[in-house]
PDB file of N, CA and C in Angstrom:
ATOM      1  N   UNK A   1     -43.038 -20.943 118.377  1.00  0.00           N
ATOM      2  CA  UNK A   1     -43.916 -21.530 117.394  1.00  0.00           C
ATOM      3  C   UNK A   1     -45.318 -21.680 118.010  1.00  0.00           C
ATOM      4  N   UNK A   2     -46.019 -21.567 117.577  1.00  0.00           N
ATOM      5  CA  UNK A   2     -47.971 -21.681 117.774  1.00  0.00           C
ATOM      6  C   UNK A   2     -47.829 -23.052 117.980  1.00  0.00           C
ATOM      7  N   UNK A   3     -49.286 -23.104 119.007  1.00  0.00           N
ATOM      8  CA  UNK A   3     -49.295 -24.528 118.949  1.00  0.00           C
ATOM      9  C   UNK A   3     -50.472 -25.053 118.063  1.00  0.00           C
ATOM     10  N   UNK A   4     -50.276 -26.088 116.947  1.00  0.00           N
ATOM     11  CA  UNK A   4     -50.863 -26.535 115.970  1.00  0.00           C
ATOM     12  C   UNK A   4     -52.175 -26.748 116.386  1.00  0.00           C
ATOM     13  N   UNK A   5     -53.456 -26.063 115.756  1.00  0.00           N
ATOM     14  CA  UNK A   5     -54.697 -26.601 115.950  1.00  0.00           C
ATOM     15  C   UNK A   5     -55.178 -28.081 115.423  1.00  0.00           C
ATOM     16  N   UNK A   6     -55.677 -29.501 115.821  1.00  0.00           N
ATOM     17  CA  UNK A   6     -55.863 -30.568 114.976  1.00  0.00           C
ATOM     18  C   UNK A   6     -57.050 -30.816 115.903  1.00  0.00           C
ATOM     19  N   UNK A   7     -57.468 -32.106 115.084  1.00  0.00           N
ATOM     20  CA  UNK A   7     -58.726 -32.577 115.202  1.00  0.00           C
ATOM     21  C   UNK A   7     -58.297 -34.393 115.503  1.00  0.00           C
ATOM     22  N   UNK A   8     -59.036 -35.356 115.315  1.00  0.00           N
ATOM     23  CA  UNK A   8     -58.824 -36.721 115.788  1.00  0.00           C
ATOM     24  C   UNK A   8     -57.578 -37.195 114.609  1.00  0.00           C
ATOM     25  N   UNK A   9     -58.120 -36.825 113.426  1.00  0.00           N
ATOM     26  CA  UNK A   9     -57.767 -37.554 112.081  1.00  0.00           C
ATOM     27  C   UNK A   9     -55.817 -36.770 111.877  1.00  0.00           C
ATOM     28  N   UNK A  10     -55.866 -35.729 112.847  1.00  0.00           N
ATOM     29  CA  UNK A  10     -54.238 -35.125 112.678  1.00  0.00           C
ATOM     30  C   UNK A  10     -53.454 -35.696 113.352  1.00  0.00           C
ATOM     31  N   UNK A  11     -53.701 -36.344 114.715  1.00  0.00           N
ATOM     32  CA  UNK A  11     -53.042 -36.518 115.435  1.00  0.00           C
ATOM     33  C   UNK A  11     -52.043 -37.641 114.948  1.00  0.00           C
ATOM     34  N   UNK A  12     -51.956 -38.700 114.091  1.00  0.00           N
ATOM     35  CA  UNK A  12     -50.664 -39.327 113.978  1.00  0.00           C
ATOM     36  C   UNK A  12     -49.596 -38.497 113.138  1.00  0.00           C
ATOM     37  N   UNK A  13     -49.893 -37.140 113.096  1.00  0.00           N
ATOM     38  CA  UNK A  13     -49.138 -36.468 112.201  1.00  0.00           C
ATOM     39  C   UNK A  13     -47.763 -35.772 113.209  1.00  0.00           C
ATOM     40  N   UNK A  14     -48.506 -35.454 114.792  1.00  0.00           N
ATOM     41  CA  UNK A  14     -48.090 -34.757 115.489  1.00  0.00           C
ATOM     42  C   UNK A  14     -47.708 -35.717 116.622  1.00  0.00           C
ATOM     43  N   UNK A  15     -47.307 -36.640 116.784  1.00  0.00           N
ATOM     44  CA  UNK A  15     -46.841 -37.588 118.139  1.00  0.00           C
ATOM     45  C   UNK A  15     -45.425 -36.731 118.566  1.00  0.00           C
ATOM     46  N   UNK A  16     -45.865 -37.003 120.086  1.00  0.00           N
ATOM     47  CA  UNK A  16     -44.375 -36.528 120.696  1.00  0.00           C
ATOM     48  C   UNK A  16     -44.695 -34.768 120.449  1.00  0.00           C
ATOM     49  N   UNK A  17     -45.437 -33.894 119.771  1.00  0.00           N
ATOM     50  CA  UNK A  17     -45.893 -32.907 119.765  1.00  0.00           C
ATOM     51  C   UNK A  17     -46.781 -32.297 120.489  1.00  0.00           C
ATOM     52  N   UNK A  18     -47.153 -30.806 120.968  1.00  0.00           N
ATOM     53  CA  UNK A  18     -47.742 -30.479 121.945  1.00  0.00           C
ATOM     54  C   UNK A  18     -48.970 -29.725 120.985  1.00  0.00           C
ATOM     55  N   UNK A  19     -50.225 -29.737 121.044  1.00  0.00           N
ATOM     56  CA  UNK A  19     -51.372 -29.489 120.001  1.00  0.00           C
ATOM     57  C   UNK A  19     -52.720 -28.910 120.526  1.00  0.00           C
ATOM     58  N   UNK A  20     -53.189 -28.342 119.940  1.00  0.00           N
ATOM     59  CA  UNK A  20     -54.254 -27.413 120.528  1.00  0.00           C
ATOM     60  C   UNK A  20     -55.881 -27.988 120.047  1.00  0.00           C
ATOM     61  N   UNK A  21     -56.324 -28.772 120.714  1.00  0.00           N
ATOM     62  CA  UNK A  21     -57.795 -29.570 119.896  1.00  0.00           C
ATOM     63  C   UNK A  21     -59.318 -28.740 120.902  1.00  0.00           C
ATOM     64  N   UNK A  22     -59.827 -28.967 119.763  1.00  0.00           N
ATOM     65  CA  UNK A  22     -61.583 -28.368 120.446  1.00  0.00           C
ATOM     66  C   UNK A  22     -62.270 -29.217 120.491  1.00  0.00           C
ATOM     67  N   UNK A  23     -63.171 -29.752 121.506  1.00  0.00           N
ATOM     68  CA  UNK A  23     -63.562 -30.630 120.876  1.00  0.00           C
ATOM     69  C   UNK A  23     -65.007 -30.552 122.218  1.00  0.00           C
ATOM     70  N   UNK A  24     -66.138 -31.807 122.029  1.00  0.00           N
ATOM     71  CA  UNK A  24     -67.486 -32.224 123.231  1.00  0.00           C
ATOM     72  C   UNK A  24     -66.515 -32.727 124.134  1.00  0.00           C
ATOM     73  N   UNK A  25     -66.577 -32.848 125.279  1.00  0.00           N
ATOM     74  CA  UNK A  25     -66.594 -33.876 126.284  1.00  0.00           C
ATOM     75  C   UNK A  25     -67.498 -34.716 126.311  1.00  0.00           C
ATOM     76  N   UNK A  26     -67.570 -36.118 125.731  1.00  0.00           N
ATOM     77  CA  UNK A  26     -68.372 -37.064 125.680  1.00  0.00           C
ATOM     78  C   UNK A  26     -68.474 -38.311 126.865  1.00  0.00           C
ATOM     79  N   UNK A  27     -67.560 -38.573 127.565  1.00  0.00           N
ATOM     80  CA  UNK A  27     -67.319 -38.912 128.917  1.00  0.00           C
ATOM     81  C   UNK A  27     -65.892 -38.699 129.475  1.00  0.00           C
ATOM     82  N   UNK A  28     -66.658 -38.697 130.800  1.00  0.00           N
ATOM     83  CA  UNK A  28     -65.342 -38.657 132.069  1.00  0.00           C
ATOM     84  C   UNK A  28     -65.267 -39.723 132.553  1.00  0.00           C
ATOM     85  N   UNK A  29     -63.698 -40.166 132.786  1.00  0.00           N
ATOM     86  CA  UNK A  29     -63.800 -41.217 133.626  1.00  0.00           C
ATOM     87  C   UNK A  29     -62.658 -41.292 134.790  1.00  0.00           C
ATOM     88  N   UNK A  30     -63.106 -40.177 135.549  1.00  0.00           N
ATOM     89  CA  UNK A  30     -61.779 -40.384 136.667  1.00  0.00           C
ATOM     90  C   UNK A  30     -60.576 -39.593 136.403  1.00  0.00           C
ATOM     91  N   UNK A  31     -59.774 -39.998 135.847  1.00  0.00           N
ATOM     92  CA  UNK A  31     -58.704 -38.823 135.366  1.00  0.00           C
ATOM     93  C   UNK A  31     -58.264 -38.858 133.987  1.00  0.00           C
ATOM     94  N   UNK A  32     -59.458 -39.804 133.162  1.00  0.00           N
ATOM     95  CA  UNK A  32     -59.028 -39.395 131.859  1.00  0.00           C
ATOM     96  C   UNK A  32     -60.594 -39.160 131.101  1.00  0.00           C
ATOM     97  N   UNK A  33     -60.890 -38.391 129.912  1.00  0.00           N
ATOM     98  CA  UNK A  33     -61.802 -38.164 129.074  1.00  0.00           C
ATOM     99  C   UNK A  33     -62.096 -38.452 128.008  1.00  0.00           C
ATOM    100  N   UNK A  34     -62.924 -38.179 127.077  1.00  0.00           N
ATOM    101  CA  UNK A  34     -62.930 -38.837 125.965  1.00  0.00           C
ATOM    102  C   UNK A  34     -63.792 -37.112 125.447  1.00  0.00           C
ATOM    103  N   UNK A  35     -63.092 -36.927 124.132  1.00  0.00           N
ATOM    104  CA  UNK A  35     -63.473 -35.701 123.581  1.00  0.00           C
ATOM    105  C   UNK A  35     -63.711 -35.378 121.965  1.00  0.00           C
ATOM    106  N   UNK A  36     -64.838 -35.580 121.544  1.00  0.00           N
ATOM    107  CA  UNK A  36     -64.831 -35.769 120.507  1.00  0.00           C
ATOM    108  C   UNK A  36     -64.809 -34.355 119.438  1.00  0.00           C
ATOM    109  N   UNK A  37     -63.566 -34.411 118.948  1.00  0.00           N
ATOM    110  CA  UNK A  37     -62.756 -33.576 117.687  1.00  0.00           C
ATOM    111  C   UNK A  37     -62.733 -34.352 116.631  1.00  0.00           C
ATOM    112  N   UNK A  38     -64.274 -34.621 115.537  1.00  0.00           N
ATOM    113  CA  UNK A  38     -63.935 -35.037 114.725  1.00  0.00           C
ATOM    114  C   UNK A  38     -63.465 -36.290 114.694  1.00  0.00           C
ATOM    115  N   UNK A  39     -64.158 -36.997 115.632  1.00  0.00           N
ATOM    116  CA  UNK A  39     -63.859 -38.799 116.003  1.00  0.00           C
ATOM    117  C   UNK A  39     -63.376 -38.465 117.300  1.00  0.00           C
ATOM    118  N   UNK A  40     -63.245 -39.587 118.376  1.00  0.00           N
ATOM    119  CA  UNK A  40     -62.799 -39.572 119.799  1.00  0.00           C
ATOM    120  C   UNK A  40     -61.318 -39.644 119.749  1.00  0.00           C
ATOM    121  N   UNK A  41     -61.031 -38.940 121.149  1.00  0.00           N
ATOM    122  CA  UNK A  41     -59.681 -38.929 121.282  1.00  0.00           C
ATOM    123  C   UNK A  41     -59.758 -38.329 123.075  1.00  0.00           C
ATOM    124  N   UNK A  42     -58.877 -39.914 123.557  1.00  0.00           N
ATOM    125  CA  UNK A  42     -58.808 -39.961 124.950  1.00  0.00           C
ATOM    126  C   UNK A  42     -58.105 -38.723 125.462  1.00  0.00           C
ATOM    127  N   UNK A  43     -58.022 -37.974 126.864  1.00  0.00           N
ATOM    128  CA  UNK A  43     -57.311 -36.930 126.919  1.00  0.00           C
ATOM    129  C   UNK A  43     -56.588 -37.524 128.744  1.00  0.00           C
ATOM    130  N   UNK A  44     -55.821 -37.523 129.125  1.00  0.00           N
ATOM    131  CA  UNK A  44     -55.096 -37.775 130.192  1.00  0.00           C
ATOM    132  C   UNK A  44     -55.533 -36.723 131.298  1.00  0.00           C
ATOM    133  N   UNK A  45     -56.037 -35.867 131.812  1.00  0.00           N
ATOM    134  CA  UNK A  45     -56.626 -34.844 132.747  1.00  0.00           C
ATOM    135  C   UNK A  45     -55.498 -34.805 133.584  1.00  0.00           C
ATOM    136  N   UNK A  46     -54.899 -33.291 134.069  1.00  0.00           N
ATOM    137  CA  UNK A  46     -54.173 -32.902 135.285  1.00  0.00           C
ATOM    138  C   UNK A  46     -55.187 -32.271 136.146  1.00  0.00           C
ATOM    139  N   UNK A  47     -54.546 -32.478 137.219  1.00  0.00           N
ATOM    140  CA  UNK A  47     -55.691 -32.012 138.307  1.00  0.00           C
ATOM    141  C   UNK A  47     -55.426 -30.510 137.949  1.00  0.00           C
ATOM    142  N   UNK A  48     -55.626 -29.241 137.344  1.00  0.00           N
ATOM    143  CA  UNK A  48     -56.450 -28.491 137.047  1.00  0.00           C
ATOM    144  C   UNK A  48     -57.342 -28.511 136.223  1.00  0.00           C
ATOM    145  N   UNK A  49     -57.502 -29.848 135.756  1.00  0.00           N
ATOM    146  CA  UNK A  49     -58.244 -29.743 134.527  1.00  0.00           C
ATOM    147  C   UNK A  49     -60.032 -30.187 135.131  1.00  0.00           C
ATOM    148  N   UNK A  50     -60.975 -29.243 135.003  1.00  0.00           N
ATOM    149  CA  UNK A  50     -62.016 -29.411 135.043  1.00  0.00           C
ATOM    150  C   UNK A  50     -63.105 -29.116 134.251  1.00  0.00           C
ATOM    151  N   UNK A  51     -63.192 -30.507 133.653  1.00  0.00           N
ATOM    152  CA  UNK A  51     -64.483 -30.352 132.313  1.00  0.00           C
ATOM    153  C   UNK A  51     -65.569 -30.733 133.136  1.00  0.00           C
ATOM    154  N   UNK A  52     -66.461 -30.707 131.702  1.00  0.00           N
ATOM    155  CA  UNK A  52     -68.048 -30.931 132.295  1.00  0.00           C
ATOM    156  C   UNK A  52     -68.814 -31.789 131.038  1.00  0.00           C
ATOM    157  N   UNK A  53     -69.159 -32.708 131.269  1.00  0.00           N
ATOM    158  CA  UNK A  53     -69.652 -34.091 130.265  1.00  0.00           C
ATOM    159  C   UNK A  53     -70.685 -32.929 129.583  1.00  0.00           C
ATOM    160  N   UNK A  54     -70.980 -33.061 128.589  1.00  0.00           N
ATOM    161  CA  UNK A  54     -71.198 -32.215 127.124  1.00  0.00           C
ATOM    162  C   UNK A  54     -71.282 -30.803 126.840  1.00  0.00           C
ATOM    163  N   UNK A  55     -70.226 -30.638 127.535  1.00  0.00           N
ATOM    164  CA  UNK A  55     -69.864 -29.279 127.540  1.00  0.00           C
ATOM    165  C   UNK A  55     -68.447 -29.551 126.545  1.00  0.00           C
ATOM    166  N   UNK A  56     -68.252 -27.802 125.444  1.00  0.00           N
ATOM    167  CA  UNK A  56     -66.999 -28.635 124.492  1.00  0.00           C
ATOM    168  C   UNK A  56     -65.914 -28.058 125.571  1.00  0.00           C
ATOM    169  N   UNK A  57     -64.460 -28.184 125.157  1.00  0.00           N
ATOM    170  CA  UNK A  57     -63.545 -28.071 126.171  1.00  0.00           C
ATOM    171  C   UNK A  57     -62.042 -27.504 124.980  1.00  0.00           C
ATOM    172  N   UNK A  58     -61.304 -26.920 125.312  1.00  0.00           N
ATOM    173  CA  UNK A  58     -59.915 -26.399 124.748  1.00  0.00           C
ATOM    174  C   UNK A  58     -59.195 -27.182 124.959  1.00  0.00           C
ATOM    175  N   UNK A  59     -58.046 -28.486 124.342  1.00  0.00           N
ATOM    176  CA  UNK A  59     -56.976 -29.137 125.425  1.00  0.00           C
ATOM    177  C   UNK A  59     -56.218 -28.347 124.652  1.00  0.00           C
ATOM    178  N   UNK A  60     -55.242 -28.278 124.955  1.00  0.00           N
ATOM    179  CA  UNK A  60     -53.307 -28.088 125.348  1.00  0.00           C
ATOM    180  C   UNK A  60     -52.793 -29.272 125.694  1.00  0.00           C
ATOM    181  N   UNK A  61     -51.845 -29.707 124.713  1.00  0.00           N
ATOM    182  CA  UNK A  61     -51.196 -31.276 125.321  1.00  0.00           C
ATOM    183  C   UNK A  61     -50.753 -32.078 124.381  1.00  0.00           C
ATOM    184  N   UNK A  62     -49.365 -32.887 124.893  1.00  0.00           N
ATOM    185  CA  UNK A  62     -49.122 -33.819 124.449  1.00  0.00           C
ATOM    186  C   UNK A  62     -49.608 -34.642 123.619  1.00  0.00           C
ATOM    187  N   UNK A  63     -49.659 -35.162 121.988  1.00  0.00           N
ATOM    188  CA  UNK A  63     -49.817 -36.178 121.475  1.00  0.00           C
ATOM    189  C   UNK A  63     -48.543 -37.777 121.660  1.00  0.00           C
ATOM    190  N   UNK A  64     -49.377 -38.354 122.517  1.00  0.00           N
ATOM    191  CA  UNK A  64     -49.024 -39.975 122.796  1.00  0.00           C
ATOM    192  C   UNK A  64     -48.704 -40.577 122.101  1.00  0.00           C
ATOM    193  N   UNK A  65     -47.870 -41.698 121.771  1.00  0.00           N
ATOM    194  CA  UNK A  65     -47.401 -42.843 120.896  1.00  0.00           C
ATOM    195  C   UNK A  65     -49.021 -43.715 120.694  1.00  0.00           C
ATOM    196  N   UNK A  66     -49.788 -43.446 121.627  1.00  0.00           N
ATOM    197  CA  UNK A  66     -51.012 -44.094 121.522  1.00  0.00           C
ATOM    198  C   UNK A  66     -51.858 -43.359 121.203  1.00  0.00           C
ATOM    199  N   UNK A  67     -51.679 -42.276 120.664  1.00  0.00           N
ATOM    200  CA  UNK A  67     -52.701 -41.249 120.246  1.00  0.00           C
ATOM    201  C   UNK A  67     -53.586 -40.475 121.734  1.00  0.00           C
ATOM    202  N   UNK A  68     -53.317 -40.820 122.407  1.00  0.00           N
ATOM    203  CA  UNK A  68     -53.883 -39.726 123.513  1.00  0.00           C
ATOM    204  C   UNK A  68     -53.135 -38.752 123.970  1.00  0.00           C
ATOM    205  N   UNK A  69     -53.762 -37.639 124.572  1.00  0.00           N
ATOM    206  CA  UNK A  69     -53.195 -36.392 124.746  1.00  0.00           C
ATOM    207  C   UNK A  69     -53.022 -36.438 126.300  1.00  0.00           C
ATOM    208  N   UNK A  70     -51.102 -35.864 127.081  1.00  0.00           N
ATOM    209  CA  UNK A  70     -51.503 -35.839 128.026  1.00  0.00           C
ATOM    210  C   UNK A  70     -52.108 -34.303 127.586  1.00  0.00           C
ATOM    211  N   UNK A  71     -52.748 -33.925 129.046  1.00  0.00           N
ATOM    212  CA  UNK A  71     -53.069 -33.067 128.988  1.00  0.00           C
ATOM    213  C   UNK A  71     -52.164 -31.891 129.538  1.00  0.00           C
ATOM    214  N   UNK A  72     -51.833 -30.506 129.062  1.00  0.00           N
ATOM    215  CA  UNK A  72     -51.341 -29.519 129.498  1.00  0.00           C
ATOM    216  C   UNK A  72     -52.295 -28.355 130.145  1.00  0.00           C
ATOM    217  N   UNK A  73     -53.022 -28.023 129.700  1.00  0.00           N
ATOM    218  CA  UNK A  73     -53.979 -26.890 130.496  1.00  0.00           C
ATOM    219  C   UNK A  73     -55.424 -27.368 129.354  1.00  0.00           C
ATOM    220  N   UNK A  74     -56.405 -27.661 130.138  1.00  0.00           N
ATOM    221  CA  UNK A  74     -57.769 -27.520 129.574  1.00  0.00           C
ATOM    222  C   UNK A  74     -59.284 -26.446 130.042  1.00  0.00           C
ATOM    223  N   UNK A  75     -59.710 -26.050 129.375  1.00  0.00           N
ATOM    224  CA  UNK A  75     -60.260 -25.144 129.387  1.00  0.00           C
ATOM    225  C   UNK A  75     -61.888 -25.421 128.983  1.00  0.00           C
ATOM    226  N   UNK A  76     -62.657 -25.247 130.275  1.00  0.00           N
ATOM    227  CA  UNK A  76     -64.342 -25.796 129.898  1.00  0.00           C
ATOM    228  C   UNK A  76     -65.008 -24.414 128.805  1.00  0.00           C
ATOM    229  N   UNK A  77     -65.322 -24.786 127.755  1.00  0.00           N
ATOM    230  CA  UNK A  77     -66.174 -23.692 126.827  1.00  0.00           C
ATOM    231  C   UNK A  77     -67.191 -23.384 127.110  1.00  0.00           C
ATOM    232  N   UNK A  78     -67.988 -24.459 127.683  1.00  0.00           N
ATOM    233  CA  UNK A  78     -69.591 -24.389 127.715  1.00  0.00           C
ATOM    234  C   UNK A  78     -70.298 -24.709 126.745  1.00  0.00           C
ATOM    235  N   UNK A  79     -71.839 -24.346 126.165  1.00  0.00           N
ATOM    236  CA  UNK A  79     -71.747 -25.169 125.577  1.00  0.00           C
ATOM    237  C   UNK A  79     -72.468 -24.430 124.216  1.00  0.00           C
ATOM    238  N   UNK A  80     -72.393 -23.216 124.105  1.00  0.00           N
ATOM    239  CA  UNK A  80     -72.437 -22.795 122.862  1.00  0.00           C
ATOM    240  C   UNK A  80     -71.013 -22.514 122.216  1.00  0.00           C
ATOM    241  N   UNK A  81     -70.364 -23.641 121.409  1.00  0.00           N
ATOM    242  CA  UNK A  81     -69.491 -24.234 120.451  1.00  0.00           C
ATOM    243  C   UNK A  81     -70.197 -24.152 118.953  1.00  0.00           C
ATOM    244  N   UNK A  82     -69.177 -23.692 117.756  1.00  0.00           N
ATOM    245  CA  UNK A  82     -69.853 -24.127 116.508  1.00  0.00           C
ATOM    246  C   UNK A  82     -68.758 -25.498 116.379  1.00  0.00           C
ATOM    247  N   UNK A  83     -68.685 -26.776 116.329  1.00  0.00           N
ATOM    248  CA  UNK A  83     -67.644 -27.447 116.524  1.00  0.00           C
ATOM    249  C   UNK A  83     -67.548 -27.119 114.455  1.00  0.00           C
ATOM    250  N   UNK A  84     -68.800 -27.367 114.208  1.00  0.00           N
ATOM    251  CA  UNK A  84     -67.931 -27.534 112.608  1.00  0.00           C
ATOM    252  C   UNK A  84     -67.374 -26.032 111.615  1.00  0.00           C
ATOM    253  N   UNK A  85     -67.579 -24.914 112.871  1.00  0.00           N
ATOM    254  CA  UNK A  85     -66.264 -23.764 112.821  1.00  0.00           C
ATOM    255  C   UNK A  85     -65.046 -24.376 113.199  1.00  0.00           C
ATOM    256  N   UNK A  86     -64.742 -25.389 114.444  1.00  0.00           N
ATOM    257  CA  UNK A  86     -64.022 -25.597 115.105  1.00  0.00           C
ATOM    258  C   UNK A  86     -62.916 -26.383 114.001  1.00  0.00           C
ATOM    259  N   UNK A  87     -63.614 -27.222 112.955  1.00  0.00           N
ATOM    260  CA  UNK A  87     -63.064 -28.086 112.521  1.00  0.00           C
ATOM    261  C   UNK A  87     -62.751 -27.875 111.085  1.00  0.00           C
ATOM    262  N   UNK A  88     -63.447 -26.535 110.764  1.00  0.00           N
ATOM    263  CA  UNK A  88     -62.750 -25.602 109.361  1.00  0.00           C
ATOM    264  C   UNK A  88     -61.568 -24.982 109.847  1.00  0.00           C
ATOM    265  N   UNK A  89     -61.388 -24.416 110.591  1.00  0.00           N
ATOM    266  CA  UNK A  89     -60.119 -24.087 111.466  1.00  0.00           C
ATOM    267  C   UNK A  89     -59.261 -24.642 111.349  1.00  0.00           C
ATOM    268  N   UNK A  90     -59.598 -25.884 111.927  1.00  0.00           N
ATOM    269  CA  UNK A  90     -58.432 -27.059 112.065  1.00  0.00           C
ATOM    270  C   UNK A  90     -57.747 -27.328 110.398  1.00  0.00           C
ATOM    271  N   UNK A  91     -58.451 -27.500 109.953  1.00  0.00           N
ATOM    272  CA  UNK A  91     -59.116 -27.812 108.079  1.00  0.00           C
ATOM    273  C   UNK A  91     -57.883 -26.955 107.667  1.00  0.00           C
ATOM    274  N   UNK A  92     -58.462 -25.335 107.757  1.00  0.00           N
ATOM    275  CA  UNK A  92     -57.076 -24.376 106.896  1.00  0.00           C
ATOM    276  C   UNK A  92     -56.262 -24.328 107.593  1.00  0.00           C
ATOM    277  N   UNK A  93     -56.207 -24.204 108.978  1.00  0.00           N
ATOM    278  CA  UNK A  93     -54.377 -24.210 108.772  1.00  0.00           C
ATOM    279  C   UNK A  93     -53.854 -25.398 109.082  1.00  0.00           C
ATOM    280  N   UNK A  94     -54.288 -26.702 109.233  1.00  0.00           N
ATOM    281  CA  UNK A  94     -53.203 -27.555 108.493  1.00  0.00           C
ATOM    282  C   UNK A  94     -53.148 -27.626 106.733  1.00  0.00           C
ATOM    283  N   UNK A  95     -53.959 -26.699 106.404  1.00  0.00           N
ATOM    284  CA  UNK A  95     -53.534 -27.008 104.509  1.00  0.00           C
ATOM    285  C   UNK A  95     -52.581 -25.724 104.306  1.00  0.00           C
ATOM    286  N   UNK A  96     -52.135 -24.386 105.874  1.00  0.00           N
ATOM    287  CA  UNK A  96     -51.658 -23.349 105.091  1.00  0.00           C
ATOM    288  C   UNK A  96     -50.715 -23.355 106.272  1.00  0.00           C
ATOM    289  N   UNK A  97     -49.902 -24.480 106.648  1.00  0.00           N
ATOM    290  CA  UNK A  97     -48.790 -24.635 107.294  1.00  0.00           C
ATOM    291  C   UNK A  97     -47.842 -23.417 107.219  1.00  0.00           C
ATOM    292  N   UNK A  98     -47.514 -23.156 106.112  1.00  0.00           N
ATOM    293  CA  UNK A  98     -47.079 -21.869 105.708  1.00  0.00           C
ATOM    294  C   UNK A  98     -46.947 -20.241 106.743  1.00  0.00           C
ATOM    295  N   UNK A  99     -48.758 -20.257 106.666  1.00  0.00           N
ATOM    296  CA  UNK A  99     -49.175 -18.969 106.930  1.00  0.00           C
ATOM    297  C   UNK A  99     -49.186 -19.487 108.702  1.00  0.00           C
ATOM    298  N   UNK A 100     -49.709 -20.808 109.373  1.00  0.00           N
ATOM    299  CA  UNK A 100     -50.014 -20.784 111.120  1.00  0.00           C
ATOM    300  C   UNK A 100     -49.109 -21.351 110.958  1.00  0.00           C
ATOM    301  N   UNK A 101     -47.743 -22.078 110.717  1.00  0.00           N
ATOM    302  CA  UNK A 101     -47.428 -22.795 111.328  1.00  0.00           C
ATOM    303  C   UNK A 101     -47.667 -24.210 111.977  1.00  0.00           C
ATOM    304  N   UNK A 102     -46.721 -24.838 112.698  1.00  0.00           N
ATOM    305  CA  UNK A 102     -47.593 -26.021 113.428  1.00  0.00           C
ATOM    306  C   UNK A 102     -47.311 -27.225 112.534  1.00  0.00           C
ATOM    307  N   UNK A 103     -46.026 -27.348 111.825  1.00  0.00           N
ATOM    308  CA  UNK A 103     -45.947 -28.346 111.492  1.00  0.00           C
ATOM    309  C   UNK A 103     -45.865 -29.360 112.320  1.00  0.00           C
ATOM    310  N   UNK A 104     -46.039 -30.687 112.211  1.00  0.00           N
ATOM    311  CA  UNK A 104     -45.987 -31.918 112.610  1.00  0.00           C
ATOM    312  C   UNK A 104     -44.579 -32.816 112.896  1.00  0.00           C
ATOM    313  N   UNK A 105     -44.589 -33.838 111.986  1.00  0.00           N
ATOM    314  CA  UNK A 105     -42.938 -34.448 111.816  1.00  0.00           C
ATOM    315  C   UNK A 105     -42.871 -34.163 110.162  1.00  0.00           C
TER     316      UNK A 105
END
């Protein structure tokens, strides 16, 4: 199965699910981030994970009972991002579950 593209506002859909978000790096703090997809959403960092404060970033990862993601593999974009491509994306295929996949619960 694909892993579901979402944004801040999906994530209580997908807990306990593994999810694919785009999003700024808006701060670092040590080993966790804050990444904004359409509202903030904390991200847990593994030590391969190396972002760069406003640069956007790919996570892979866990959705938390607390809404944070651990993280599985993250990926620095740089910083030409269209985020609000990023977030039409997100947009159709959670309305065409159907066609990507990626249901939730």
């Amino acid at each position: 199965m694909e892993t579901p593209r979402v944004s801040c506002s999906y994530l209580n859909s997908f807990v306990n699910h593994n999810v694919l978000v785009v999003g700024k790096v808006v701060q670092l703090r040590g080993e966790s981030a804050i990444i904004d997809a359409d509202g903030h959403i904390t991200v847990n960092l593994n030590r391969e994970a190396h972002l760069v404060g406003g640069n956007a970033a790919q996570i892979v990862g866990k959705v938390m009972p607390d809404l944070s993601i651990k993280v599985l593999s993250a990926q620095d974009l740089g910083v030409d991002v269209d985020f609000e491509l990023a977030q039409k994306v997100v947009e159709v295929t959670q309305e065409h579950k159907d066609i990507f996949g990626g249901g939730g619960q």
